[in-house]
PDB file of N, CA and C in Angstrom:
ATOM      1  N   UNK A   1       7.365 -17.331 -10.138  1.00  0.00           N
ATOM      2  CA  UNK A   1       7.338 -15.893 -10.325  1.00  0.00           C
ATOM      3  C   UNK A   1       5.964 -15.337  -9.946  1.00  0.00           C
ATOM      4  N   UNK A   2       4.476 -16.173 -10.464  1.00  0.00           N
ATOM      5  CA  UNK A   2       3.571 -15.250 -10.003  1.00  0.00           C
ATOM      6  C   UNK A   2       2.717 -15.750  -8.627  1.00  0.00           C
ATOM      7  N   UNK A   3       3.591 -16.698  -7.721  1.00  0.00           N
ATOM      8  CA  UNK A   3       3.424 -17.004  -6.194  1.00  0.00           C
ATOM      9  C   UNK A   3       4.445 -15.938  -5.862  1.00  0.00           C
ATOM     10  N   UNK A   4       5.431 -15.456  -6.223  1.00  0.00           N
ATOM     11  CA  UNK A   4       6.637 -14.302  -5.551  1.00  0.00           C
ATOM     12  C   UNK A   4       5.584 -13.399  -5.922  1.00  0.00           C
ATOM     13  N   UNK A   5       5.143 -12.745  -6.368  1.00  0.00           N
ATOM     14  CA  UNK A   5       4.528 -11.676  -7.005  1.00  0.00           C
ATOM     15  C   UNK A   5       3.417 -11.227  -5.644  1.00  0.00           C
ATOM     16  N   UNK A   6       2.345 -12.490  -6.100  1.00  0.00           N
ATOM     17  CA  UNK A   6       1.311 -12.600  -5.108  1.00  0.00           C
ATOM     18  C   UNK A   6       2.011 -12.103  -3.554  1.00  0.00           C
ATOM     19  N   UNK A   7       2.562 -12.993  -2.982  1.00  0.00           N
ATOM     20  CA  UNK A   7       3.034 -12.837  -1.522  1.00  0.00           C
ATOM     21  C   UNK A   7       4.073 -11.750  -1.548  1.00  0.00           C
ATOM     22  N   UNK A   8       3.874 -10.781  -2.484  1.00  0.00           N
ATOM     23  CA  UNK A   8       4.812  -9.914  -1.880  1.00  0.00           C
ATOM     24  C   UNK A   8       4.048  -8.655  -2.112  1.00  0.00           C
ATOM     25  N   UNK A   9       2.392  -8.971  -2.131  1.00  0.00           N
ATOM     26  CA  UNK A   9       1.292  -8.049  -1.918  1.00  0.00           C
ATOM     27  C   UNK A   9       1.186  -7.504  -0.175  1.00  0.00           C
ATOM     28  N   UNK A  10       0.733  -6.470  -0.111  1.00  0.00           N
ATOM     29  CA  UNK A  10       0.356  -6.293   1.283  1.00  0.00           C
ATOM     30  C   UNK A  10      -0.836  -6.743   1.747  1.00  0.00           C
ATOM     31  N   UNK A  11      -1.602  -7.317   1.216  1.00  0.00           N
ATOM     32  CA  UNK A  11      -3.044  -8.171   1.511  1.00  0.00           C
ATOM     33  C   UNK A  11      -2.991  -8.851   0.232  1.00  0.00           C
ATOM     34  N   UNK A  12      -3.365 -10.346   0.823  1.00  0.00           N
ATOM     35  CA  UNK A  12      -3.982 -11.382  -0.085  1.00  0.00           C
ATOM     36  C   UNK A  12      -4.810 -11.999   0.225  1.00  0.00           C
ATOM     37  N   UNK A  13      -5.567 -12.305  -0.639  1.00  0.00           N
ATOM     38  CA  UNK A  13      -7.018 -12.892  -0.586  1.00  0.00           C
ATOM     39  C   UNK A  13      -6.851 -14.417  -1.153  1.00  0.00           C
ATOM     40  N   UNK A  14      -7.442 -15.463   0.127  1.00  0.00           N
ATOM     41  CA  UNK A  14      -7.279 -16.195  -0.413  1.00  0.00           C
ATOM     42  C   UNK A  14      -8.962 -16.982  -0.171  1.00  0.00           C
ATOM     43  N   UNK A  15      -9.470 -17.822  -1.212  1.00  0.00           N
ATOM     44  CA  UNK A  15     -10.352 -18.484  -0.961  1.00  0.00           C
ATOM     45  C   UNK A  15     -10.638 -19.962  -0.555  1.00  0.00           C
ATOM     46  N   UNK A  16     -11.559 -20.485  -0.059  1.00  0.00           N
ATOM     47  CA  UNK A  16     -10.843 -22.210   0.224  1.00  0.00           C
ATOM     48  C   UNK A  16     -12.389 -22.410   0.275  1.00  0.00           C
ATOM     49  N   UNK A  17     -13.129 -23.272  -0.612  1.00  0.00           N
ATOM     50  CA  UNK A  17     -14.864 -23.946  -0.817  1.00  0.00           C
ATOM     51  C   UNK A  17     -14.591 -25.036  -0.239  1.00  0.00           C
ATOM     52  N   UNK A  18     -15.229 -25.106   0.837  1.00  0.00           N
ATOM     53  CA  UNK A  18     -15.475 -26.522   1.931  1.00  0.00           C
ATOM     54  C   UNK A  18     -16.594 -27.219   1.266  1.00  0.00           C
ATOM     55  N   UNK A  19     -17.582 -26.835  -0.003  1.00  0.00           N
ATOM     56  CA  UNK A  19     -18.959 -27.006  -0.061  1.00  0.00           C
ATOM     57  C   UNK A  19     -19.899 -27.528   0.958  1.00  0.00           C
ATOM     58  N   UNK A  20     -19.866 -26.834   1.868  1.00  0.00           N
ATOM     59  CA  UNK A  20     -20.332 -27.094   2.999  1.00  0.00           C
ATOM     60  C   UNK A  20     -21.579 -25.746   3.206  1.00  0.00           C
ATOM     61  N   UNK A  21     -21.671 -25.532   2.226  1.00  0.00           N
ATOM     62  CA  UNK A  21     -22.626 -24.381   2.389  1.00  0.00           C
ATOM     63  C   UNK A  21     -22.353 -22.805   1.882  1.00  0.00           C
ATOM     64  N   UNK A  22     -23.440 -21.430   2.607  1.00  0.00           N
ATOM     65  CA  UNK A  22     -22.733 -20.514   2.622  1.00  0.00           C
ATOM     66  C   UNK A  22     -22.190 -19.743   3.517  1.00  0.00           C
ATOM     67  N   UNK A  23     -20.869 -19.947   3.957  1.00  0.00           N
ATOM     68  CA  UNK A  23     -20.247 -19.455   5.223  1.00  0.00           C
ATOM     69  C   UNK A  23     -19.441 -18.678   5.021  1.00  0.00           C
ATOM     70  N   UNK A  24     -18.808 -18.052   5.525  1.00  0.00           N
ATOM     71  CA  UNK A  24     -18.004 -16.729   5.723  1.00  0.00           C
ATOM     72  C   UNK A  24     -17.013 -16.286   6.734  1.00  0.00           C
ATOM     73  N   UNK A  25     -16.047 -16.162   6.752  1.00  0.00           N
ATOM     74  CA  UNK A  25     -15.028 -15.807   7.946  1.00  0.00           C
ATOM     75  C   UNK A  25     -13.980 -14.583   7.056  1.00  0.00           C
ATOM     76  N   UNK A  26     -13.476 -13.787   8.587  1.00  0.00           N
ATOM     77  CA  UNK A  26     -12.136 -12.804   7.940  1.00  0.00           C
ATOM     78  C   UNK A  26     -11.560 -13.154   8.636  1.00  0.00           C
ATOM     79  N   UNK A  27      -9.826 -13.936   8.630  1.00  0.00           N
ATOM     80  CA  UNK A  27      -8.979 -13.764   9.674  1.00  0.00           C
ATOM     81  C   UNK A  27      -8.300 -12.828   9.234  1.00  0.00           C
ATOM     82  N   UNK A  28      -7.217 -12.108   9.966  1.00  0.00           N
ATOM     83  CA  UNK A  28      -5.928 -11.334  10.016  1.00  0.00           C
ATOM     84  C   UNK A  28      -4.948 -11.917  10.782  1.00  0.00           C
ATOM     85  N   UNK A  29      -3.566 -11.521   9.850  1.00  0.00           N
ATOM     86  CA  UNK A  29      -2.621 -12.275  10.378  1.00  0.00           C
ATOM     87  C   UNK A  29      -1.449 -11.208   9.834  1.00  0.00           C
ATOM     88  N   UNK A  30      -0.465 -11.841  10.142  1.00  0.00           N
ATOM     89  CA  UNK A  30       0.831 -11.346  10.052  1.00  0.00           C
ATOM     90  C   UNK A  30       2.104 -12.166   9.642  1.00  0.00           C
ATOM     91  N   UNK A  31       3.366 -11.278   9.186  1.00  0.00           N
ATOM     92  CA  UNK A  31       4.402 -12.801   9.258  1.00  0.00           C
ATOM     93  C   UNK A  31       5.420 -12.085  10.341  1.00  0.00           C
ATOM     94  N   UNK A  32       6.064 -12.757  11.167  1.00  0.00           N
ATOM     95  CA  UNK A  32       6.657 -12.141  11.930  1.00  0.00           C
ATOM     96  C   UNK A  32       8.495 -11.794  11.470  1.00  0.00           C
ATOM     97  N   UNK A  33       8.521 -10.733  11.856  1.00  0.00           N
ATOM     98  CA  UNK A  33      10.316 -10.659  11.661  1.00  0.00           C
ATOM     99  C   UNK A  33      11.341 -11.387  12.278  1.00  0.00           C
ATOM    100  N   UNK A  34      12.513 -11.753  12.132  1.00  0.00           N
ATOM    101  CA  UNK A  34      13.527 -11.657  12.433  1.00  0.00           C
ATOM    102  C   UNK A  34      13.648 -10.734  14.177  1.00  0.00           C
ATOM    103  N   UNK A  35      13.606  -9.469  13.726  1.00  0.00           N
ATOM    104  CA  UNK A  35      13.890  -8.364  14.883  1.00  0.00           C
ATOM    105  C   UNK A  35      12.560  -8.645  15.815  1.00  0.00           C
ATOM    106  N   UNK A  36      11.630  -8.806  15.402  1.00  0.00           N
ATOM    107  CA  UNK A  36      10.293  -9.163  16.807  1.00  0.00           C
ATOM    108  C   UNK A  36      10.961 -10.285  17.247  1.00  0.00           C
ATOM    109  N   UNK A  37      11.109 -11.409  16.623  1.00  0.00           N
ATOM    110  CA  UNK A  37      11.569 -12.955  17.632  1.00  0.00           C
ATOM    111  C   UNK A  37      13.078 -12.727  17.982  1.00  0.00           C
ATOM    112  N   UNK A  38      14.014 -11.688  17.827  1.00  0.00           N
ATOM    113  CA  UNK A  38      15.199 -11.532  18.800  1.00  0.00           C
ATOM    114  C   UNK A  38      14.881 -10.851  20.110  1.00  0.00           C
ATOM    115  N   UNK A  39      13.534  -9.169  19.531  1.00  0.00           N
ATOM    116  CA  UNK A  39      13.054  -8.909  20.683  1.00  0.00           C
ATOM    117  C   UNK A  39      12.253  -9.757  22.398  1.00  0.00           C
ATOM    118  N   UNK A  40      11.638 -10.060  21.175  1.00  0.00           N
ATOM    119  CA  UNK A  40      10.631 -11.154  22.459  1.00  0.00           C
ATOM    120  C   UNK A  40      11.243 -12.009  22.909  1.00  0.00           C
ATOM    121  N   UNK A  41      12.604 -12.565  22.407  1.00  0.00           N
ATOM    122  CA  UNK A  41      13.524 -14.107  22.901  1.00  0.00           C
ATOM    123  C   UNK A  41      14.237 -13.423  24.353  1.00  0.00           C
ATOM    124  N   UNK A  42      13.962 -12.119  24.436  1.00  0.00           N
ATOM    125  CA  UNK A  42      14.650 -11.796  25.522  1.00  0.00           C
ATOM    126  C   UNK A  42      14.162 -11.624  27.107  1.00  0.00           C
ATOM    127  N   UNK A  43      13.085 -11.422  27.326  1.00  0.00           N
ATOM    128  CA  UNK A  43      12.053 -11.980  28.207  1.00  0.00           C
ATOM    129  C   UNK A  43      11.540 -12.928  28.276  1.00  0.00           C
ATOM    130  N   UNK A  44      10.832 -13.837  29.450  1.00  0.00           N
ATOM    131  CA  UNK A  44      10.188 -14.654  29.770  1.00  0.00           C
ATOM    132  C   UNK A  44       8.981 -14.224  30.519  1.00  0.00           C
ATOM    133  N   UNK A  45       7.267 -14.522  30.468  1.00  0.00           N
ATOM    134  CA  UNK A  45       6.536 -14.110  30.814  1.00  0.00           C
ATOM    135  C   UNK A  45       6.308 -15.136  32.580  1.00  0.00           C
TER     136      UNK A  45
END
């Protein structure tokens, strides 16, 4: 229930300590639909 909760935020933050120091990154990402991968299955580049 509070992993459903979490991922059904519109941004989540997640952290991960390599102790490797003090480093820093932002990725962005996405999850893709259903309707994008029927769209795109229909062309070939």
């Amino acid at each position: 229930a509070e992993a459903h909760r979490i991922l059904s935020m519109n941004e989540v933050e997640l952290t991960v300590d390599l102790k490797q120091g003090d480093h820093e990154a932002v990725v962005l990402g996405c999850d893709i639909t259903t309707e994008y991968v029927g769209f795109n299955a229909h062309y070939s580049t």
